[in-house]
Protein backbone atom coordinates (compact mmCIF):
# COMPACT_ATOMS: atom_id res chain seq x y z
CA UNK A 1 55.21 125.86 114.28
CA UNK A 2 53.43 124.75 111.32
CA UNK A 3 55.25 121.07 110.13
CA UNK A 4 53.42 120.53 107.11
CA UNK A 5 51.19 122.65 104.68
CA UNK A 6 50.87 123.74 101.38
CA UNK A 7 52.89 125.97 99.99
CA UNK A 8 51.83 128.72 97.70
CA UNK A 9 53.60 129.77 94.55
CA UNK A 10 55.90 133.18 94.88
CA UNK A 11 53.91 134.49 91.64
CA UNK A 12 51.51 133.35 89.04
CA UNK A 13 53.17 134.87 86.28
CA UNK A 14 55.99 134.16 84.67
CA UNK A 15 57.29 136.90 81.92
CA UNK A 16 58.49 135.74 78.67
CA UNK A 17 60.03 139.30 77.25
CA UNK A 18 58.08 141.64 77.14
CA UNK A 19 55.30 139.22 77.31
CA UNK A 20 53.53 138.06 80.46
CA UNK A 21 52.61 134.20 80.62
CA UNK A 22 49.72 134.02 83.56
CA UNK A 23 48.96 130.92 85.21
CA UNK A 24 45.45 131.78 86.13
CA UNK A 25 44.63 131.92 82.38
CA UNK A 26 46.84 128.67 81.30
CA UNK A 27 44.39 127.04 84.02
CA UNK A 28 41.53 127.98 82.23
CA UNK A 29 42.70 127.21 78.56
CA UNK A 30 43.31 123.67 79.68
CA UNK A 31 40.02 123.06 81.21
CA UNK A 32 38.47 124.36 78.01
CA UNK A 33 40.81 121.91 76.08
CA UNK A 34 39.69 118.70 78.09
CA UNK A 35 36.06 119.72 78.40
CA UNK A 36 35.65 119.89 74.19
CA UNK A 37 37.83 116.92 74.36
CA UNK A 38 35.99 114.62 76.44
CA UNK A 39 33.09 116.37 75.67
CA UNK A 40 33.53 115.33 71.59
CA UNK A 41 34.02 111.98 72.54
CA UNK A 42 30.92 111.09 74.51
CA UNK A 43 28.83 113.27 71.62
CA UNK A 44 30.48 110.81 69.09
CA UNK A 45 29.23 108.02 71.56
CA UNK A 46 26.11 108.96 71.56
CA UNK A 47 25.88 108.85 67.60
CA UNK A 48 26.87 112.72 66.75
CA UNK A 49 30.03 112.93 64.46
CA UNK A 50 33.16 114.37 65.59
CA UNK A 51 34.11 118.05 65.72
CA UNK A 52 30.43 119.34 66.89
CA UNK A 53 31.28 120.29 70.28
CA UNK A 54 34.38 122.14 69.40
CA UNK A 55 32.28 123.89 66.77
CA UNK A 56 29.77 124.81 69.12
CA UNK A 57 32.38 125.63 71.74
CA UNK A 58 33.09 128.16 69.73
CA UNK A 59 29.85 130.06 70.86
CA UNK A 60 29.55 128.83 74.17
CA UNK A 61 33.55 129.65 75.45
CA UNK A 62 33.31 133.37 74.47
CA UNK A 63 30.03 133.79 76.31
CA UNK A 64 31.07 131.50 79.13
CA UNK A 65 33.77 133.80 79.81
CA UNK A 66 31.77 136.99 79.76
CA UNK A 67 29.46 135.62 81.60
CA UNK A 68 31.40 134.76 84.07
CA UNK A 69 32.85 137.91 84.20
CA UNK A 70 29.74 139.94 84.80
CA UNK A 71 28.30 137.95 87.72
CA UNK A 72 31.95 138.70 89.34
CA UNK A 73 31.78 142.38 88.46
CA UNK A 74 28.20 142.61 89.79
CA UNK A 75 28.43 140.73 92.71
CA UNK A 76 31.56 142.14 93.88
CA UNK A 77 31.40 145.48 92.41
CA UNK A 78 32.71 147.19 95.62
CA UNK A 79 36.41 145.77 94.40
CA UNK A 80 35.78 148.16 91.12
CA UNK A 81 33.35 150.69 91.80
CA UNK A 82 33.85 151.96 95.31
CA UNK A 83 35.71 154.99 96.55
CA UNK A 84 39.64 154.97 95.76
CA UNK A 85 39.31 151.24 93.28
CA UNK A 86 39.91 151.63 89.80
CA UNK A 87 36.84 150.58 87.50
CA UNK A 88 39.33 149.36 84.59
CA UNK A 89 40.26 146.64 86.57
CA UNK A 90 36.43 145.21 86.18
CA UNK A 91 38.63 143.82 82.55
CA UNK A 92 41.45 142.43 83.72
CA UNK A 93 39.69 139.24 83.51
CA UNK A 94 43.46 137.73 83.81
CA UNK A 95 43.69 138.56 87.70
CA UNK A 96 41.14 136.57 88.69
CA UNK A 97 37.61 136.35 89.58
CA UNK A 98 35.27 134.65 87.30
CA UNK A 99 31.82 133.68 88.66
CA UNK A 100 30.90 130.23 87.73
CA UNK A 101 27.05 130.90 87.81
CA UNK A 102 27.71 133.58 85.28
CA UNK A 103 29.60 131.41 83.10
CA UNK A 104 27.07 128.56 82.69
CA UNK A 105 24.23 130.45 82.28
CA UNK A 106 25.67 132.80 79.41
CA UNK A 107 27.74 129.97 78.45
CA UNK A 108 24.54 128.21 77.90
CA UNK A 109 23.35 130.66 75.97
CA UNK A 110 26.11 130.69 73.39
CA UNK A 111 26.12 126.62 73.23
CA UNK A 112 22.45 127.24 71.99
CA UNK A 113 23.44 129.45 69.60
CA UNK A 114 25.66 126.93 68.50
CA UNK A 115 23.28 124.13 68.60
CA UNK A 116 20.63 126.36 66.40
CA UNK A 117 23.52 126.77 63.46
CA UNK A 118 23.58 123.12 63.78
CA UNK A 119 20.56 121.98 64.02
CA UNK A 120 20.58 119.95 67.02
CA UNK A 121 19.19 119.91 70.22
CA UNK A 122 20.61 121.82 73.10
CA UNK A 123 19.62 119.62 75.73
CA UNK A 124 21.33 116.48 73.89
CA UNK A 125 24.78 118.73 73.82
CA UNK A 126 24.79 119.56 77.38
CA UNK A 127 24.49 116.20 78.43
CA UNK A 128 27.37 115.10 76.27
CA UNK A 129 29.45 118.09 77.47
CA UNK A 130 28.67 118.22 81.46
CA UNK A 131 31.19 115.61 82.78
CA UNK A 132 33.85 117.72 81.12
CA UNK A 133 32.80 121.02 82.29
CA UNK A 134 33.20 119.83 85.30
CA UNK A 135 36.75 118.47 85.00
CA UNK A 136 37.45 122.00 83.47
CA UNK A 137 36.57 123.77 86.81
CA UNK A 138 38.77 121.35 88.56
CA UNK A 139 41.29 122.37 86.38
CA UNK A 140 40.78 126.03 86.39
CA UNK A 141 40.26 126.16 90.41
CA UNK A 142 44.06 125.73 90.41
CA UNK A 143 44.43 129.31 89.26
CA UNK A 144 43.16 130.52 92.36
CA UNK A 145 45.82 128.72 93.76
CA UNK A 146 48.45 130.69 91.78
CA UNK A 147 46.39 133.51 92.82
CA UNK A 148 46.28 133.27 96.04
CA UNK A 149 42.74 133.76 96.51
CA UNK A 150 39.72 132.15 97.22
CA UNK A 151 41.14 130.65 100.32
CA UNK A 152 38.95 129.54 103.52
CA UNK A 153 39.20 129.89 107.30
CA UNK A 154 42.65 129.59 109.25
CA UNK A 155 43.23 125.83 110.11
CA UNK A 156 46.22 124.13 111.94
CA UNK A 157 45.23 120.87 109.45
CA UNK A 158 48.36 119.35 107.71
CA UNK A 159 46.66 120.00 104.02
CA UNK A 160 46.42 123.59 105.03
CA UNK A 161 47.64 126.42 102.55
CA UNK A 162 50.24 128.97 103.30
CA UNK A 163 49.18 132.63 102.20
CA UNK A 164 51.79 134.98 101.87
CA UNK A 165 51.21 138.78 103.32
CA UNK A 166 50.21 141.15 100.67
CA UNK A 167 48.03 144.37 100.77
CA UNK A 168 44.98 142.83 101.03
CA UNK A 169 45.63 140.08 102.72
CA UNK A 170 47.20 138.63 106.40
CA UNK A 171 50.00 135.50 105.94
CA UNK A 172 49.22 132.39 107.72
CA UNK A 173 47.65 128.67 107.29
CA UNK A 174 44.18 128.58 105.64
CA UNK A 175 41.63 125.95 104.22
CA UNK A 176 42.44 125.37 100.77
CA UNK A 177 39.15 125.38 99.64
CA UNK A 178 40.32 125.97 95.89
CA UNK A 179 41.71 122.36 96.80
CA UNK A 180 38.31 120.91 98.10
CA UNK A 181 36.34 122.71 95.07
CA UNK A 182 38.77 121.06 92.93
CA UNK A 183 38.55 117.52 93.83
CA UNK A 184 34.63 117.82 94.38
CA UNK A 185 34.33 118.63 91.10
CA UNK A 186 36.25 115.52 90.13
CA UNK A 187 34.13 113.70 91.93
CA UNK A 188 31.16 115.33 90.14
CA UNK A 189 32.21 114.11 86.75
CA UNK A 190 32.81 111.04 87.86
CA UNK A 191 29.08 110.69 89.24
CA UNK A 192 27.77 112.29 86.08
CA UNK A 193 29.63 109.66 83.94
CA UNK A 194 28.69 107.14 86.43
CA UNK A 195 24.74 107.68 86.31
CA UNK A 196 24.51 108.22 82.51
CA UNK A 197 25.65 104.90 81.91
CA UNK A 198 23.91 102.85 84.74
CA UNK A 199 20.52 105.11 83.97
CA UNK A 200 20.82 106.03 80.45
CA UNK A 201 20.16 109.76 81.15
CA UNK A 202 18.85 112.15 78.28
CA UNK A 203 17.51 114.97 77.54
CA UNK A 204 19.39 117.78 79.53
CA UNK A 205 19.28 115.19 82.74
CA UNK A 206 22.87 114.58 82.80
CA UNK A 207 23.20 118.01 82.79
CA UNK A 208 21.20 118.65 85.50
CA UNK A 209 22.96 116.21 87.59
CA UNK A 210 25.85 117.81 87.49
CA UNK A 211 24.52 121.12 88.31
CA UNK A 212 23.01 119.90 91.45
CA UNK A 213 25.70 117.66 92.38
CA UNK A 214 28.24 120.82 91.79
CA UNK A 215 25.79 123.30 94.09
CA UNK A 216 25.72 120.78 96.66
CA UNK A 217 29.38 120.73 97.15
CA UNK A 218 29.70 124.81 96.45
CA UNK A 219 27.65 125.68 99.10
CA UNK A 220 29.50 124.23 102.36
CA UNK A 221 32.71 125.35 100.78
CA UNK A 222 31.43 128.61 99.59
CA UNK A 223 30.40 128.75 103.60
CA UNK A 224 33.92 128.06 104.32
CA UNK A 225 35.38 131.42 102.65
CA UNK A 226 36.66 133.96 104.40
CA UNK A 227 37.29 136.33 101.17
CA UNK A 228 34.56 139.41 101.66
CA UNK A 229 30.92 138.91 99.63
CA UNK A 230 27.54 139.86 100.01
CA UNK A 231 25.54 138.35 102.45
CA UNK A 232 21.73 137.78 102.38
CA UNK A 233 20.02 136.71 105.87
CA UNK A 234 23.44 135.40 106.98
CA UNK A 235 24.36 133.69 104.12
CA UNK A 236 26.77 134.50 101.72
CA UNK A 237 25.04 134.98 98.66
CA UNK A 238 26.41 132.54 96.68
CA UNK A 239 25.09 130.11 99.21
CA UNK A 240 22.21 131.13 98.64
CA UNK A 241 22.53 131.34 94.55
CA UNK A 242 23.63 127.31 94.85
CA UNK A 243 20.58 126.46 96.79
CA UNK A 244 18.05 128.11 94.28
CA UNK A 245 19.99 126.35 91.24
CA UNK A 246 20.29 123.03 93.25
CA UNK A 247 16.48 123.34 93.75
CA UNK A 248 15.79 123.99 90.35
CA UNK A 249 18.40 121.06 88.62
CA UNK A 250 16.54 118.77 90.93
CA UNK A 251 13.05 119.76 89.84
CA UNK A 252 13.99 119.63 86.23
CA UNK A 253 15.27 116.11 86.96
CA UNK A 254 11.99 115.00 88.19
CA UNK A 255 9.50 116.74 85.64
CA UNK A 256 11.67 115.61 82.88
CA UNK A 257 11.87 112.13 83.74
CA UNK A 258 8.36 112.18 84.12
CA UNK A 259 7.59 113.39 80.32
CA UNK A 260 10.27 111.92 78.14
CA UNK A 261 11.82 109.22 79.83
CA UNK A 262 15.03 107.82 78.43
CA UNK A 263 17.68 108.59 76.25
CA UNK A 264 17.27 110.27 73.19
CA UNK A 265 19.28 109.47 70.31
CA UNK A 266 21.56 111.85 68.63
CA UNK A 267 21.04 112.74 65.03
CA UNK A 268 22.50 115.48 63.35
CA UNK A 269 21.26 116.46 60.19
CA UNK A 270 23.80 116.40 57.13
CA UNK A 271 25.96 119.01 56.16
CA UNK A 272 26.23 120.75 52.99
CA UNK A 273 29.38 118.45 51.28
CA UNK A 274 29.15 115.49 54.14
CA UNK A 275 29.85 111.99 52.57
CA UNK A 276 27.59 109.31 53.30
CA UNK A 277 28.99 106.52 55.70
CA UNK A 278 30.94 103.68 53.99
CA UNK A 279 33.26 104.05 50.93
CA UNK A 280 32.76 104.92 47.82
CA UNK A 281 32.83 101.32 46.36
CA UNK A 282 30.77 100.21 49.22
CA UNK A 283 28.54 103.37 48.28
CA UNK A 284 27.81 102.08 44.59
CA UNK A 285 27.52 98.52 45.26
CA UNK A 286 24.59 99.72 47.55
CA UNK A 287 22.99 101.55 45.12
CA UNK A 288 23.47 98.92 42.53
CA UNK A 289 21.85 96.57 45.28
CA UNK A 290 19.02 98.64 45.71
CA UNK A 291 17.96 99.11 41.89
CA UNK A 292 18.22 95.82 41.33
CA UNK A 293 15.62 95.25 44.35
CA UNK A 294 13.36 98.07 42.90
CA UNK A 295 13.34 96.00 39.64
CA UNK A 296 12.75 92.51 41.08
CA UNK A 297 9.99 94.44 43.12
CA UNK A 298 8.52 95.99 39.88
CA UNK A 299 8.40 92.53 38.14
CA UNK A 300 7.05 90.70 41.01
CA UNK A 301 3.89 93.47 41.56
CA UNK A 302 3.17 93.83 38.11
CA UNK A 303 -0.50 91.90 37.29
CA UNK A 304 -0.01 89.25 34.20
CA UNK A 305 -2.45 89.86 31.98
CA UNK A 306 -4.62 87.15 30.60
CA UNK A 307 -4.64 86.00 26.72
CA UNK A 308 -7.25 85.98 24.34
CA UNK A 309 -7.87 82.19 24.39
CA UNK A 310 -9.17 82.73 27.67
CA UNK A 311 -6.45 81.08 29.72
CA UNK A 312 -6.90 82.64 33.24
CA UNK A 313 -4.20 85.12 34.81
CA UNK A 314 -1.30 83.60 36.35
CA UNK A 315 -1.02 81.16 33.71
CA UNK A 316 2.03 80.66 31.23
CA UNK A 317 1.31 82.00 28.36
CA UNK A 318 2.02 80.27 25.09
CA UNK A 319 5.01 80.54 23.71
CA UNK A 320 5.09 78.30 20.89
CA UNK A 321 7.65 79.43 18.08
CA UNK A 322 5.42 80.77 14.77
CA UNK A 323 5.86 77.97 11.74
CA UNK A 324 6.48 78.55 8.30
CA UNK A 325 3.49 79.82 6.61
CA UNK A 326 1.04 80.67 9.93
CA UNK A 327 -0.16 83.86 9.36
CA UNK A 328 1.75 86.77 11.53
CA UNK A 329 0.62 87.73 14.83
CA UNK A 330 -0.81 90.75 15.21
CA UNK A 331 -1.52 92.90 18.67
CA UNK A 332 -4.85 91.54 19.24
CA UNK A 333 -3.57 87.91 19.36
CA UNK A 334 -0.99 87.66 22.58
CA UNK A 335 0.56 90.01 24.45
CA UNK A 336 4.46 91.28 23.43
CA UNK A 337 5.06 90.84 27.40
CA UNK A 338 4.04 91.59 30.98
CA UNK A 339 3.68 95.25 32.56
CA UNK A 340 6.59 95.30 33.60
CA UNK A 341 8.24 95.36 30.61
CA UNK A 342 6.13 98.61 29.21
CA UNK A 343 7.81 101.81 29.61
């Protein structure tokens, strides 16, 4: 007899009415939240201005999602396509199964998207944004708890999960590897967050970091499953899909470090209706500052002009007040002033 496990929720949904309330999909709302959240403020670290990432989470969350979905539906189409499954359920996106490989890379594609409309670079975004994508998987793994899913190989540990019989599916004590995804990816933000400050990493590096951190941990406890998959020369195929990205992150990190090495700073160009920085007094006292310095520069480069007495430039020039009865002063006599005076 089992003295200690973890126990599984009865159901995942909870029905409010007529409407259903899923916990799978609550899961991945919040990780969206915290990921533009902490996301938005590292960007406004890094000198963007605030409300960028959300805007360009826009793009990327959408095309995350279907993204995700597609590299589910693909990989596993047996569940949808086969003999006696129903190929509607490929869109019931709220059961479960959303491919994380899918996600990023169409997710990616929507963030540039994003960044284009903005004008920024991509690379410079996803290094602001990867800590908290990966605290929004943590976050969303916990659906597959509510689920039921995703679980590993029977274990007699204490931490083990209790599955509860269901048509596909055999009750007993398993691996909660929804649990081990969960905390690794906790510890991947932290590393991310960790090695951007202590190596100043830029231009998609951070990114990369956490990509190969992440495929590092997904592949032993994607080995670890039990749930059916493809497999490729014994190894599930997500295995395999980790150690090709892992491979790749890595090389990136090296070639890039290579070529621009350091951090590049964030500048976004200005909006139509953006304010400049400051307030508006401190606003015209600068540009009352700054014409006066044009003038005083104006004055001080203008060339004085020498007199017809012959007294060399640079000297004053006589200013002696006219007496009673000298004859006026025409314009060949003295200049009425230096350059800087003439319009």
């Amino acid at each position: 007899m089992d003295l200690a496990y973890i126990p599984s929720p009865s159901t995942g949904v909870i029905n409010l009415g007529p409407v259903p309330l899923r916990a799978y999909a609550f899961c991945i709302i919040i990780g969206v939240f915290v990921a533009v959240w902490y996301g938005n403020k590292r960007w406004i670290a890094r000198g963007g201005k605030a409300g960028t990432v959300a805007d360009i989470a826009v793009w990327a969350v959408p095309f995350g999602l279907v993204g995700g979905r597609l590299y589910h539906v693909i990989t596993d189409y047996q569940l949808y396509f086969s003999e006696g499954e129903d190929w509607v359920d490929a869109f019931k996106i709220w059961e479960g199964g959303l491919g994380i490989w899918g996600a990023i890379a169409l997710g990616a594609v929507g963030a540039w998207i994003g960044c284009r409309r903005r004008g920024i670079p991509l690379p410079a975004y996803a290094d602001a944004i990867a800590p908290g994508i990966a605290f929004a998987q943590a976050i969303g793994r916990w659906g597959n708890w509510f689920n039921q899913e995703l679980y590993g190989k029977p274990t007699d540990l204490p931490w083990g999960l209790k599955i509860t019989a269901s048509a596909n599916r055999e009750a007993g004590i398993y691996h909660p590897t929804f649990l081990y995804e969960s905390l690794w990816c906790i510890g991947v933000a932290l590393l991310v967050i960790w090695a951007d400050r202590r190596f100043k990493l830029g231009h998609g590096r951070a990114f990369a970091l956490y990509v190969a951190a992440y495929c590092t941990g997904r592949a032993w406890i994607e080995y670890m499953r039990v749930d059916e998959a493809h497999h490729v020369l014994g190894l599930r195929l997500n295995v395999w899909t980790a150690i090709v990205v892992f491979v790749l992150a890595v090389t990136y990190i090296v070639i890039s470090s290579r070529v621009r090495p350091g951090r590049e700073e964030v500048v976004e160009p200005a909006a139509a209706g953006d304010k400049p920085a400051g307030n508006a007094g401190d606003a015209g006292d600068a540009g009352d500052a700054e014409d006066e310095a044009s003038e005083s520069d104006a004055v001080a480069d203008a060339p004085v002009e020498a007199t017809d007495a012959g007294e060399p430039a640079g000297e004053p020039v006589d200013e002696r007040v006219d007496e009673p009865g000298d004859r006026p002063r025409t314009s060949d006599d003295e200049p009425a002033g230096n350059g800087a005076g003439k319009s």
